[in-house]
N, C-alpha and C. Protein backbone atom coordinates (compact mmCIF):
# COMPACT_ATOMS: atom_id res chain seq x y z
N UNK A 1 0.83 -1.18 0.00
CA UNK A 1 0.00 0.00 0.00
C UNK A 1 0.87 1.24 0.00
N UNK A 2 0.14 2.28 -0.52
CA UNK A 2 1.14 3.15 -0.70
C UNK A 2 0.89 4.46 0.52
N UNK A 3 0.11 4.15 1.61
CA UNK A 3 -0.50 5.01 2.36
C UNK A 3 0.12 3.66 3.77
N UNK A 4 1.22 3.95 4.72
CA UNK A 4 1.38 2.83 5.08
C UNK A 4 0.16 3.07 6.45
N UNK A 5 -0.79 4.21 6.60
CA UNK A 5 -1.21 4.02 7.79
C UNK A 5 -2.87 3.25 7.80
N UNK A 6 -2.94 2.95 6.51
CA UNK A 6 -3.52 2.11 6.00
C UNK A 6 -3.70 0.44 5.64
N UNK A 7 -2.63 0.20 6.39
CA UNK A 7 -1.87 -1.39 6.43
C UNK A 7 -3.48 -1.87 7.22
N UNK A 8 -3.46 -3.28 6.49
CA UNK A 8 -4.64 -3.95 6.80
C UNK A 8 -4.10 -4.89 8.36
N UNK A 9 -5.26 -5.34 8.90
CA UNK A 9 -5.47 -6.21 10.07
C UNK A 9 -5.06 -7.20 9.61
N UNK A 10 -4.56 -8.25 10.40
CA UNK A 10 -4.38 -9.81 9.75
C UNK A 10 -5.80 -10.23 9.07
N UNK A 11 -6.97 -10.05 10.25
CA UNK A 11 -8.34 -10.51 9.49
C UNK A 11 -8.86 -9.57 8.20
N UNK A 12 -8.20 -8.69 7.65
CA UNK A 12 -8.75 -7.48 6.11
C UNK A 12 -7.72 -8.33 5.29
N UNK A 13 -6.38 -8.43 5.65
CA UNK A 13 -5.22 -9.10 4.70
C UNK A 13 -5.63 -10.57 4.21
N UNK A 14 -6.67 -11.57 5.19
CA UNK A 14 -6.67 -13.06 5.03
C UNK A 14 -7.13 -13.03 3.97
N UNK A 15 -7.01 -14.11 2.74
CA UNK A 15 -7.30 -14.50 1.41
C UNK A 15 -8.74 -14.71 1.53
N UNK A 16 -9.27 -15.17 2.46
CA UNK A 16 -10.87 -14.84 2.29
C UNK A 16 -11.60 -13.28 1.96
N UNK A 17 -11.13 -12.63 2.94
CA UNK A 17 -11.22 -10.92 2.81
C UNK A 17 -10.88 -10.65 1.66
N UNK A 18 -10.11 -11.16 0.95
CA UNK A 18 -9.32 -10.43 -0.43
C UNK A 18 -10.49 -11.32 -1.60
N UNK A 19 -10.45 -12.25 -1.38
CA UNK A 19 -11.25 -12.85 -2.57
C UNK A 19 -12.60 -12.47 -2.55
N UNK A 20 -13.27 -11.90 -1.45
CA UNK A 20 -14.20 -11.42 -1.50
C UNK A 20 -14.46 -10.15 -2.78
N UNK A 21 -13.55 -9.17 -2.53
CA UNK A 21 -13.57 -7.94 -3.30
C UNK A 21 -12.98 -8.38 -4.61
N UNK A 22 -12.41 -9.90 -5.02
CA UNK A 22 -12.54 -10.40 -6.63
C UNK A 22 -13.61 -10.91 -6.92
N UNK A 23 -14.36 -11.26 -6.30
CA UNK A 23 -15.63 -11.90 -6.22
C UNK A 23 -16.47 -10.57 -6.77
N UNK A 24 -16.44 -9.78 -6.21
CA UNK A 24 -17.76 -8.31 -6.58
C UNK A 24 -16.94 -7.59 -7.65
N UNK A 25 -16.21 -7.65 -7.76
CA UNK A 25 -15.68 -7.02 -9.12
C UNK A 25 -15.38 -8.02 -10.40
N UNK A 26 -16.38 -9.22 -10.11
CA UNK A 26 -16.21 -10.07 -11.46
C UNK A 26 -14.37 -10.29 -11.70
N UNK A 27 -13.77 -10.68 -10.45
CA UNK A 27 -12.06 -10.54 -11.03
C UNK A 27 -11.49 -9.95 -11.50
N UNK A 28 -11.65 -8.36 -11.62
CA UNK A 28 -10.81 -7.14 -12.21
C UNK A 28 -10.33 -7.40 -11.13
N UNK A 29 -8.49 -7.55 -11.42
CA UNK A 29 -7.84 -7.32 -10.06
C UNK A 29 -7.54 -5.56 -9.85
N UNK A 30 -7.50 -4.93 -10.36
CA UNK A 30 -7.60 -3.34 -10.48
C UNK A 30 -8.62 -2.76 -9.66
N UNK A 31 -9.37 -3.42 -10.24
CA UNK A 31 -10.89 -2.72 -9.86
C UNK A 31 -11.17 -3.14 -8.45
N UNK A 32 -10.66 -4.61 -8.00
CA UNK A 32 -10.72 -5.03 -6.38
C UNK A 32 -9.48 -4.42 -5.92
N UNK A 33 -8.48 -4.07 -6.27
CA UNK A 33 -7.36 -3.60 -5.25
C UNK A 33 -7.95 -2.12 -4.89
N UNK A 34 -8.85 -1.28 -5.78
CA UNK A 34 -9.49 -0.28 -5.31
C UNK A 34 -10.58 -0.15 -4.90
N UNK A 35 -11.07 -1.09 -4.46
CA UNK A 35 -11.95 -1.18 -3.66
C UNK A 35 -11.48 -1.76 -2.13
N UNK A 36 -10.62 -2.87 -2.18
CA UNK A 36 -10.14 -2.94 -1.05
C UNK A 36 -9.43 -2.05 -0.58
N UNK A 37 -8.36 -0.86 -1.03
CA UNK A 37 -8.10 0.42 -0.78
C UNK A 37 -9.23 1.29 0.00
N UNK A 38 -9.82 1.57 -0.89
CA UNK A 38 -11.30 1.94 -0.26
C UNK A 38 -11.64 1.50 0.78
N UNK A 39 -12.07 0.23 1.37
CA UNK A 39 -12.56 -0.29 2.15
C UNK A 39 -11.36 0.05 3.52
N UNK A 40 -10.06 0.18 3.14
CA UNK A 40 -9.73 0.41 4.33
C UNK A 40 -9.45 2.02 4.52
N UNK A 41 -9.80 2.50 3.88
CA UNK A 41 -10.32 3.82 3.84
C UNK A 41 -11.59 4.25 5.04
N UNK A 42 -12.03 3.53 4.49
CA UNK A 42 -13.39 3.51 5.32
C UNK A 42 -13.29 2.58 6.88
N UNK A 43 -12.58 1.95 6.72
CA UNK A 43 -12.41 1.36 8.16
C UNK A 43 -11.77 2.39 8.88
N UNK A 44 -10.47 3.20 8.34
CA UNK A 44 -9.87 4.08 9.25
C UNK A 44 -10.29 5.51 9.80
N UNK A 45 -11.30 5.86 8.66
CA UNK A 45 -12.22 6.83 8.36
C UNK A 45 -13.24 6.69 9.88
N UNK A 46 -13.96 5.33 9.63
CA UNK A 46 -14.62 4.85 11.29
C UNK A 46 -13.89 4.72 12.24
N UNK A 47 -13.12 4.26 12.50
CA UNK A 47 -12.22 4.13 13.57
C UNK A 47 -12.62 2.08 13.78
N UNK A 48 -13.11 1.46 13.01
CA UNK A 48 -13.62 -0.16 13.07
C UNK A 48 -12.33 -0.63 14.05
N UNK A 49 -11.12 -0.63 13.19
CA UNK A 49 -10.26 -1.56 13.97
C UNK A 49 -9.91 -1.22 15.40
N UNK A 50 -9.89 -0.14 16.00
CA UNK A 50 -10.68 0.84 17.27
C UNK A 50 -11.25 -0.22 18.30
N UNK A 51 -12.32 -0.15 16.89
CA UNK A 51 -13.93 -0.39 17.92
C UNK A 51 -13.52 -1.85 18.22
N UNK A 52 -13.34 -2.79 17.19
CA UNK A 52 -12.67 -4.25 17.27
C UNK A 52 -11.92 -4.38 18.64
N UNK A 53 -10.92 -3.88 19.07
CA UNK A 53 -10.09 -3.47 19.81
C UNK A 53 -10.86 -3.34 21.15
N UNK A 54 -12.22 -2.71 20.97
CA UNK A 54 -12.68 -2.18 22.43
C UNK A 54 -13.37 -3.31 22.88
N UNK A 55 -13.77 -3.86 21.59
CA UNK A 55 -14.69 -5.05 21.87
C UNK A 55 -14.21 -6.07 22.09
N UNK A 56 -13.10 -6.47 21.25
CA UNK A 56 -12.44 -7.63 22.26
C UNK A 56 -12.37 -7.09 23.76
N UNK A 57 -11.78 -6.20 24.24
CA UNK A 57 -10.88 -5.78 25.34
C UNK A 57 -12.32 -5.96 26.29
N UNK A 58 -13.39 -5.45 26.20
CA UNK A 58 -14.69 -5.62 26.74
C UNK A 58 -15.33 -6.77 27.16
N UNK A 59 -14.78 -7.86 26.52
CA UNK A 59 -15.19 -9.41 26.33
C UNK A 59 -14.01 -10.20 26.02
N UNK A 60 -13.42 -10.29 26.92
CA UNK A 60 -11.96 -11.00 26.90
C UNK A 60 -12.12 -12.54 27.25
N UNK A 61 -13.25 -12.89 27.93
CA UNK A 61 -13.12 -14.46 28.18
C UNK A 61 -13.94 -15.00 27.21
N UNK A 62 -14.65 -14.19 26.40
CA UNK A 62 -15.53 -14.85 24.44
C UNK A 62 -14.69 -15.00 23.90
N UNK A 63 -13.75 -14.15 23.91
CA UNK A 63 -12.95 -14.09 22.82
C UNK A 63 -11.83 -14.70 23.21
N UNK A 64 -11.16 -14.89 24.14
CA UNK A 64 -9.39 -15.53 24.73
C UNK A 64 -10.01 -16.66 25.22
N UNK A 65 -10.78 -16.63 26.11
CA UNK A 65 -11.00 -18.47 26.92
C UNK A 65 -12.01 -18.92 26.37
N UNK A 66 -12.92 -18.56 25.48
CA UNK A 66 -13.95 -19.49 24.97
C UNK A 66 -15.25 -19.63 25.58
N UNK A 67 -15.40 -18.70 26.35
CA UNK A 67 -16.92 -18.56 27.02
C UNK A 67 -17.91 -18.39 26.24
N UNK A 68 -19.11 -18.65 26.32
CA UNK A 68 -20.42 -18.62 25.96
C UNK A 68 -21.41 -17.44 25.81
N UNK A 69 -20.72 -16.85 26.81
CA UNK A 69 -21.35 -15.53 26.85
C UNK A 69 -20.28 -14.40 26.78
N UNK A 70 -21.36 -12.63 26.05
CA UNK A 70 -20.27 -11.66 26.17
C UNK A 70 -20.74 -11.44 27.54
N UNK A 71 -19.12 -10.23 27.92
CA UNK A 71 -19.29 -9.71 29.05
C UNK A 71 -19.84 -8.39 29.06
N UNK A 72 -19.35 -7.84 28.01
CA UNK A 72 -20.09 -6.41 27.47
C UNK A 72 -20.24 -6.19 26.11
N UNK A 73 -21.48 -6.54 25.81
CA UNK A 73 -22.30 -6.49 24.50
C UNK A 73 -22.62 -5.32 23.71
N UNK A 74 -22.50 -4.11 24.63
CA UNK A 74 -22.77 -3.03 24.80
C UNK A 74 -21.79 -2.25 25.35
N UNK A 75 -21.12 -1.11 24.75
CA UNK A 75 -20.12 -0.72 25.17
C UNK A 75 -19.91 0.66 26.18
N UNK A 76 -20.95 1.13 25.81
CA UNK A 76 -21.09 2.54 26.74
C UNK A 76 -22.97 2.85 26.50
N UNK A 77 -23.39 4.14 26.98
CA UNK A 77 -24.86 4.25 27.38
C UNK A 77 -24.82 4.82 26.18
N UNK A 78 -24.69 5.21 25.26
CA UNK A 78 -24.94 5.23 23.72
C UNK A 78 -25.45 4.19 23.08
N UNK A 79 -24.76 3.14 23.23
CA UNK A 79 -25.13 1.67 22.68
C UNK A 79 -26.57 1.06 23.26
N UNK A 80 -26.49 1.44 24.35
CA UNK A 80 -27.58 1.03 25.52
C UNK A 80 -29.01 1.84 25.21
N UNK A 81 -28.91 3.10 24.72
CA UNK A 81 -30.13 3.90 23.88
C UNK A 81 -30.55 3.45 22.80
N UNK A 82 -29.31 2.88 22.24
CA UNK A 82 -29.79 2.52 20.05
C UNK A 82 -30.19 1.48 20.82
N UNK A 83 -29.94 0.25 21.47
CA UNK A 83 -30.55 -0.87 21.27
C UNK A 83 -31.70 -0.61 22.27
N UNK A 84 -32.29 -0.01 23.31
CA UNK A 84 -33.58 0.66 23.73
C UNK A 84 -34.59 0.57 22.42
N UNK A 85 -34.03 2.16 21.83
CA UNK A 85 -34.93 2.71 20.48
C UNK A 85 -34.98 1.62 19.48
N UNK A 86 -34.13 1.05 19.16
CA UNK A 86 -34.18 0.48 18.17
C UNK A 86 -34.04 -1.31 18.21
N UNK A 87 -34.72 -2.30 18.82
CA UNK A 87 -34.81 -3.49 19.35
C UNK A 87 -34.12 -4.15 17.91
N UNK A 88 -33.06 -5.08 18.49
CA UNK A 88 -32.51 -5.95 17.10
C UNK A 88 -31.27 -6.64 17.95
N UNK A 89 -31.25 -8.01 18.03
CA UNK A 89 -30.10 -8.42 18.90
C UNK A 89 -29.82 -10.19 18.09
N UNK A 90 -28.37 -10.01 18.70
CA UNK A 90 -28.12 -11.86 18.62
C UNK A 90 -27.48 -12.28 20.01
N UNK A 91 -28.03 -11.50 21.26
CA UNK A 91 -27.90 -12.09 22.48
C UNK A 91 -28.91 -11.74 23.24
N UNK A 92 -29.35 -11.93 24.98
CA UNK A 92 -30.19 -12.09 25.23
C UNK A 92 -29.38 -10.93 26.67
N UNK A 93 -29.90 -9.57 27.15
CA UNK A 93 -29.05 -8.82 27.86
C UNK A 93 -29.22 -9.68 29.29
N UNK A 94 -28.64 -9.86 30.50
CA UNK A 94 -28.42 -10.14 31.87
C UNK A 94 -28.66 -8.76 32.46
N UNK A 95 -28.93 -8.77 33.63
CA UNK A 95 -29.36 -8.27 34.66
C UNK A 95 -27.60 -7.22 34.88
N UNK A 96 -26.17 -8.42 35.09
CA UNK A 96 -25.17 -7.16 34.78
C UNK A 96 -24.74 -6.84 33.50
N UNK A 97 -25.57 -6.67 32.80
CA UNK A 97 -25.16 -5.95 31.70
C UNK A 97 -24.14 -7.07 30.26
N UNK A 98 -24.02 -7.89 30.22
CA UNK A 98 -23.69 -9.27 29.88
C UNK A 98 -24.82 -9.88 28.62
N UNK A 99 -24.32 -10.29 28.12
CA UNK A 99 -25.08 -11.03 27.18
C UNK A 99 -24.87 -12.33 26.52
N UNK A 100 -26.28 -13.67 26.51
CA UNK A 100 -26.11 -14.91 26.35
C UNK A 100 -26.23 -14.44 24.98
N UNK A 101 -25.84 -15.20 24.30
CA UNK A 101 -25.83 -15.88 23.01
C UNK A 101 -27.36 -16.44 22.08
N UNK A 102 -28.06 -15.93 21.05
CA UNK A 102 -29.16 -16.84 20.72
C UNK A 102 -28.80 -17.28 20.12
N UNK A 103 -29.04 -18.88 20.05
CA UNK A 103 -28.57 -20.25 19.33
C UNK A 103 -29.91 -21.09 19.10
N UNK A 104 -29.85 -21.21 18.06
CA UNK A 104 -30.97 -22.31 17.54
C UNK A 104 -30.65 -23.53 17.80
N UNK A 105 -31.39 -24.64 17.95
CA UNK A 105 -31.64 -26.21 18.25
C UNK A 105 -29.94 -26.98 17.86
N UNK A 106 -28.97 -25.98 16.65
CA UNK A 106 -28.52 -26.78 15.94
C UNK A 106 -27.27 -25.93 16.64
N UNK A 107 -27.45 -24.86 17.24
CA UNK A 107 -26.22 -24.15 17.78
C UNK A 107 -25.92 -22.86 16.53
N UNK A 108 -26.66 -22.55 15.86
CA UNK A 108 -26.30 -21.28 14.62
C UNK A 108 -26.82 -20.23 15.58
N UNK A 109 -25.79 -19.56 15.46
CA UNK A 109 -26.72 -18.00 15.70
C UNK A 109 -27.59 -17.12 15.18
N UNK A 110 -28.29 -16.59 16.51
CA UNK A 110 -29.46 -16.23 15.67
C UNK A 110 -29.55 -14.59 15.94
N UNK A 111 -30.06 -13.90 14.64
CA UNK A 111 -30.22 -12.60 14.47
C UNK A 111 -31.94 -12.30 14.55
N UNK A 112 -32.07 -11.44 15.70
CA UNK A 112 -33.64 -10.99 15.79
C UNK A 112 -34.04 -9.08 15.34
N UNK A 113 -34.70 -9.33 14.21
CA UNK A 113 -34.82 -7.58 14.38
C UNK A 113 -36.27 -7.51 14.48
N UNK A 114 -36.84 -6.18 15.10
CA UNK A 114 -38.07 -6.75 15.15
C UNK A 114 -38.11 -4.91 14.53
N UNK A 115 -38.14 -4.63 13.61
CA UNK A 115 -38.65 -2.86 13.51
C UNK A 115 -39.78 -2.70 13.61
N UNK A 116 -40.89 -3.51 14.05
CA UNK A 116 -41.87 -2.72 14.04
C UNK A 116 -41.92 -2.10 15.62
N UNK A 117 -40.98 -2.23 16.46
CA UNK A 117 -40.99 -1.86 17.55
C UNK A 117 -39.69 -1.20 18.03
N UNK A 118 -39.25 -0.36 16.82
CA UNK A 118 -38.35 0.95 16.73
C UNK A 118 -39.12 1.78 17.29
N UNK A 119 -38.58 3.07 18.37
CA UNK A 119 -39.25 4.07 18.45
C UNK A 119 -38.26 5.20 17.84
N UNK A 120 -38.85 5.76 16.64
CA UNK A 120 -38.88 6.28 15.87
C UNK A 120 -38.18 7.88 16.35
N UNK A 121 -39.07 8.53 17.26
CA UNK A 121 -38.50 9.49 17.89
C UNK A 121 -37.55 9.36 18.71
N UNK A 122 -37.20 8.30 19.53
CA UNK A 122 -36.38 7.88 20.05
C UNK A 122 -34.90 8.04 19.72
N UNK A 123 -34.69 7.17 18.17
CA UNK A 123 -33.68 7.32 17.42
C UNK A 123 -33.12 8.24 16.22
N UNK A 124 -34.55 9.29 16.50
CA UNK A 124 -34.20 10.54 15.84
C UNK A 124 -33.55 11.72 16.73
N UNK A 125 -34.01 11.32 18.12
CA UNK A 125 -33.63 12.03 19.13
C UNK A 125 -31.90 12.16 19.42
N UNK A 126 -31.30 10.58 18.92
CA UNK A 126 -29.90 10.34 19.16
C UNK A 126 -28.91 10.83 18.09
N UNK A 127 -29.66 10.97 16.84
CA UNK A 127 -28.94 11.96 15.79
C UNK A 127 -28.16 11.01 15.39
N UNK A 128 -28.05 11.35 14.34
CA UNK A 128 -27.48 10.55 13.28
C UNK A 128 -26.20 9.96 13.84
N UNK A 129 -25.30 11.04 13.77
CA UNK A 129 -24.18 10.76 14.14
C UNK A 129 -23.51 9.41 15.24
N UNK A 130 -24.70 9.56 16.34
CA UNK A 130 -24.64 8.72 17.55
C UNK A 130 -25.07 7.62 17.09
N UNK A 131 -26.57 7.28 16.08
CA UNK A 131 -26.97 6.25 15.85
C UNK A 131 -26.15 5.25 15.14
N UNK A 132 -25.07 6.12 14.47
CA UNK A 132 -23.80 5.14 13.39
C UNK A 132 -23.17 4.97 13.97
N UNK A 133 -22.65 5.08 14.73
CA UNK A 133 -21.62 4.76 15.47
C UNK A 133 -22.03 3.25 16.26
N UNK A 134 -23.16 3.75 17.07
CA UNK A 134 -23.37 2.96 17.53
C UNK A 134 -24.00 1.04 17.17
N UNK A 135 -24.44 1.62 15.77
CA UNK A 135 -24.64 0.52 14.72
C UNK A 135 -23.91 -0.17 14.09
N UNK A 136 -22.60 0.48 13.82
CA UNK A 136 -21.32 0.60 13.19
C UNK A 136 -20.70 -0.48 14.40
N UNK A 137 -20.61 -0.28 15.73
CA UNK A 137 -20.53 -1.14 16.81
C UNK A 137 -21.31 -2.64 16.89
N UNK A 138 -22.10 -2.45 16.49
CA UNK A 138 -23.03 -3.73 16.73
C UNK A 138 -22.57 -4.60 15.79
N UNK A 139 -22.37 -4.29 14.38
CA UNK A 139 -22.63 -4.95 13.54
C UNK A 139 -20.85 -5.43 13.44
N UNK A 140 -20.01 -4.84 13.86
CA UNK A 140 -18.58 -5.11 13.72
C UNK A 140 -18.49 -6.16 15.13
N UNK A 141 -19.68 -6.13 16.38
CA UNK A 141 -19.24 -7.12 17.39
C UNK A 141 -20.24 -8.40 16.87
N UNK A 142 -20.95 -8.17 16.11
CA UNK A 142 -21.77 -9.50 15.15
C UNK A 142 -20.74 -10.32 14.39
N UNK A 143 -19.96 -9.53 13.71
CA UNK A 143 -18.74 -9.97 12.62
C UNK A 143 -17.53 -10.97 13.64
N UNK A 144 -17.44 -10.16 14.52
CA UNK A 144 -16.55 -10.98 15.56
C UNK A 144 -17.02 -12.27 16.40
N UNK A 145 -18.13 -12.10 16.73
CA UNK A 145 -18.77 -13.30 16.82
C UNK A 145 -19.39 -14.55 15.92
N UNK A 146 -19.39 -14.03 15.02
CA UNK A 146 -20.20 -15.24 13.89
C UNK A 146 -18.59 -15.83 13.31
């Protein structure tokens, strides 16, 4: 890369990650090296590998010893409002703040959104800005878990 502060994660560099972006560009390798450019554009742009970072560090025995459950699913009272306003989970919250895992019969995880029970003002109230972030969070501690 010619931007070195742009150097990918081991998990953006793995040949799965890469074949992905030959995959959507029909195998232009041109056309995927700028898009994967891009893409980590946009990761550094978010701050993802950050958030990755917080989220392991948040849930250290899911992720290092193999536990079943996170310890913090939710990372600060931002996170704790979007998922209020906006109901959509693949764990089940605990009483300290902790979250089980939903697993079907076969052990797959399971993703629940239910929008018809978004409150609307709720998550207009948190402004854009807060709501991405905080979505941007969820969906990068989904990626780490699945």
């Amino acid at each position: 890369l010619a931007d070195p502060s742009l150097a990918p994660t081991v998990e953006m560099a793995s040949d799965l990650r890469l074949w992905r972006f030959l995959v959507a560009t029909a195998f232009k390798g041109g056309d995927a090296a700028s898009m994967y450019v891009e893409a980590l554009r946009w990761r550094k742009r978010n701050g993802t590998d950050a958030t990755r970072k917080d989220l392991r560090a948040a849930n250290p025995s899911f992720f290092t010893a193999g536990a079943t459950s996170l310890e913090k699913p939710l990372l600060n009272e931002q996170d704790a409002a979007v998922f209020a306003a906006r109901p959509r989970t693949f764990f089940t919250k605990s009483a300290g703040g902790g979250g089980e895992l939903l697993l079907d019969r076969a052990g797959n995880l399971l993703f629940i959104e239910v929008p018809a029970s978004a409150d609307a003002a709720a998550v207009c109230a948190l402004g854009a800005d807060a709501f991405l972030a905080s979505e941007l969070r969820t969906q990068e501690l989904l990626q780490l878990v699945l």
